[in-house]
Structure formats: structure tokens, C-alpha cells
C-alpha atoms as a PDB file:
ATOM      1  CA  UNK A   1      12.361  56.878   1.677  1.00  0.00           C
ATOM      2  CA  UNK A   2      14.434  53.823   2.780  1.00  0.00           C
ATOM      3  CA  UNK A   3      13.995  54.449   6.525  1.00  0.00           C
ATOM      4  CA  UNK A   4       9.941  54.816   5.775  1.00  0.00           C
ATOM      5  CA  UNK A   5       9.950  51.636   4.449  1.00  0.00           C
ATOM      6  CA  UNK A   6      11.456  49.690   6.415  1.00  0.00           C
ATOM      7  CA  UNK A   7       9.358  50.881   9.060  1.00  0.00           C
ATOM      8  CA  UNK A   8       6.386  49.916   7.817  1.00  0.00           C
ATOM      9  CA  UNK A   9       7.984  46.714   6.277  1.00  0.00           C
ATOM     10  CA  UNK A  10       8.820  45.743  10.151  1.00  0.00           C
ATOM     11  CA  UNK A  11       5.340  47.470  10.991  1.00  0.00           C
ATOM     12  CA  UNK A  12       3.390  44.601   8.425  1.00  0.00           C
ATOM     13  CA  UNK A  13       4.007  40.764   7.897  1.00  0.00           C
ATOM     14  CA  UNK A  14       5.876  39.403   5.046  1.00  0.00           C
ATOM     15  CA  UNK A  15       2.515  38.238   4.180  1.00  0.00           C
ATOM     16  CA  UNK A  16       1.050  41.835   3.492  1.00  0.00           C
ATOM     17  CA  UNK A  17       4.358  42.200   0.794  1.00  0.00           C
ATOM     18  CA  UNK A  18       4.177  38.621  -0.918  1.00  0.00           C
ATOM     19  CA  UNK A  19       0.141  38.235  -0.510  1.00  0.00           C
ATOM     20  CA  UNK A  20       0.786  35.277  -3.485  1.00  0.00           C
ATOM     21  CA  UNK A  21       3.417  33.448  -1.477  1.00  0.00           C
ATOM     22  CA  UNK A  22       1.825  33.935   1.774  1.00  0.00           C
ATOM     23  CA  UNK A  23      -1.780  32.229   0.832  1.00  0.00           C
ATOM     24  CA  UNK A  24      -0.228  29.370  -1.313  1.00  0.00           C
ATOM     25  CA  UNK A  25       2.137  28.468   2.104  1.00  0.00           C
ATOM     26  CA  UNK A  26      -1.179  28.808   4.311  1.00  0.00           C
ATOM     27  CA  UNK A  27      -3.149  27.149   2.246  1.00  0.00           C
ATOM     28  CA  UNK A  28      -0.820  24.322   1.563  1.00  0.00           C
ATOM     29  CA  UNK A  29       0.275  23.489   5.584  1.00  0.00           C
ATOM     30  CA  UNK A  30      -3.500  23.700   6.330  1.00  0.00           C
ATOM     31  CA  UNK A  31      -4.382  20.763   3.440  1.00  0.00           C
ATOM     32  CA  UNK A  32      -1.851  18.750   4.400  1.00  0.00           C
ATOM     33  CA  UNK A  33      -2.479  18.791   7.697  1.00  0.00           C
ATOM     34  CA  UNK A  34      -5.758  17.858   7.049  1.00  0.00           C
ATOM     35  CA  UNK A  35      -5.354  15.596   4.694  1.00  0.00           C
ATOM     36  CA  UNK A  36      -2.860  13.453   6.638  1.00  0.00           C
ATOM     37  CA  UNK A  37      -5.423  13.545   9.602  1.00  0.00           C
ATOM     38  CA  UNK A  38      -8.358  11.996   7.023  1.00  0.00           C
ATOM     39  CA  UNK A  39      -5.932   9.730   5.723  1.00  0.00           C
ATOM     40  CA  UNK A  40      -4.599   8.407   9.206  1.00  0.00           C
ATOM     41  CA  UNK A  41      -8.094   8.154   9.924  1.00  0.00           C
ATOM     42  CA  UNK A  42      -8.859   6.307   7.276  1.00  0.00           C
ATOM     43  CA  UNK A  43      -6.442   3.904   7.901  1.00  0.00           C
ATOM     44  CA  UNK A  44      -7.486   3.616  11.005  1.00  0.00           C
ATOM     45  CA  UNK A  45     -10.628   2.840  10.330  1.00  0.00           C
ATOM     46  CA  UNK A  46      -9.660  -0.019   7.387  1.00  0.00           C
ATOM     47  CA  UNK A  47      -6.730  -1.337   9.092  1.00  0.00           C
ATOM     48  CA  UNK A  48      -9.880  -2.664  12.066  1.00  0.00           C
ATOM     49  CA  UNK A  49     -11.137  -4.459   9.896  1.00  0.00           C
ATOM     50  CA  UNK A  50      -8.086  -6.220   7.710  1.00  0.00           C
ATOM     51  CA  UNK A  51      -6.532  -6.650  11.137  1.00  0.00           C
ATOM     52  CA  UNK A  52      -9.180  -8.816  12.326  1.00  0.00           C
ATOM     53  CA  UNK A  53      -9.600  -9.989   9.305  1.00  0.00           C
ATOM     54  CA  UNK A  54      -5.825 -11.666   8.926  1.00  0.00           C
ATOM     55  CA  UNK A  55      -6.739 -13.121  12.607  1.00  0.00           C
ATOM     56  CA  UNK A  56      -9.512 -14.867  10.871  1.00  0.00           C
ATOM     57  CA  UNK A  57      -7.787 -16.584   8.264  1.00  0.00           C
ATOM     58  CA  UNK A  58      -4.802 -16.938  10.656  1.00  0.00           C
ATOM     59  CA  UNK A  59      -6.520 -18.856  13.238  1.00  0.00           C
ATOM     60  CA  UNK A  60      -8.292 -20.906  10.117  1.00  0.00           C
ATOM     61  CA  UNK A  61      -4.455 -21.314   8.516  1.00  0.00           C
ATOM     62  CA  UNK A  62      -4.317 -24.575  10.136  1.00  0.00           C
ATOM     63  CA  UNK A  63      -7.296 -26.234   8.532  1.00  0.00           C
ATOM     64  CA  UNK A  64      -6.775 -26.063   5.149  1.00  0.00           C
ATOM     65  CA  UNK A  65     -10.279 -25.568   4.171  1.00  0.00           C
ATOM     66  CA  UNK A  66     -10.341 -22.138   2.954  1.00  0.00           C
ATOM     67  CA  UNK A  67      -9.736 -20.811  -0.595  1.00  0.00           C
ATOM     68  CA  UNK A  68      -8.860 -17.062  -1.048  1.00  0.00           C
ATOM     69  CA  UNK A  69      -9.890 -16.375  -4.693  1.00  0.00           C
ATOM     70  CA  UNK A  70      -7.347 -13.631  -6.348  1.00  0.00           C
END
């Protein structure tokens, strides 16, 4: 019994014996993978504008005319 086993144990992935484990690692590499690809994207995409946004008030520093409200 012990040798058939661990035949077909070698035979089949660890995912096949642990199918709970096995989707909940999966499924968590694959979100976070994606999620830290939409969120470096989306900082990306608002550090453009805050970037040349802090140039703006930057190169207006020297004249104190402007007034950031909050």
C-alpha cells in the first residue's frame, strides 16, 4: 500500500493532494502580482502629473504670489 502511494504521490503534484492550499497560493501570487503592476502603474501615471506639478510651484517659489489653500 505504502509503495502504491508514493508512486502515484511522485506520479501527481502536491497540488492534486492539498487542492485547498494549492488554489489559495495560485490565486494569491497571481493578485499580487497584478495588483502591484496596477498600482506601479498607477503611480506612474499620478506621480506625471505631481512631478510637474512641484516644478510649477518650484519655479513660481521665488515670487511669492501664490497661495496653496489646505
Amino acid at each position: 500500500m505504502t509503495t502504491k502511494r508514493e508512486r502515484s504521490h511522485k506520479g501527481t503534484s502536491s497540488c492534486d493532494d492539498q487542492p485547498d492550499n494549492c488554489e489559495l497560493k495560485s490565486n494569491t501570487t497571481s493578485e499580487s502580482k497584478q495588483f502591484y503592476s496596477f498600482r506601479d502603474s498607477q503611480l506612474a501615471l499620478l506621480a506625471s502629473p505631481l512631478g510637474s506639478r512641484n516644478l510649477i510651484i518650484d519655479s513660481f517659489a521665488d515670487h511669492s504670489t501664490i497661495q496653496l489653500d489646505g
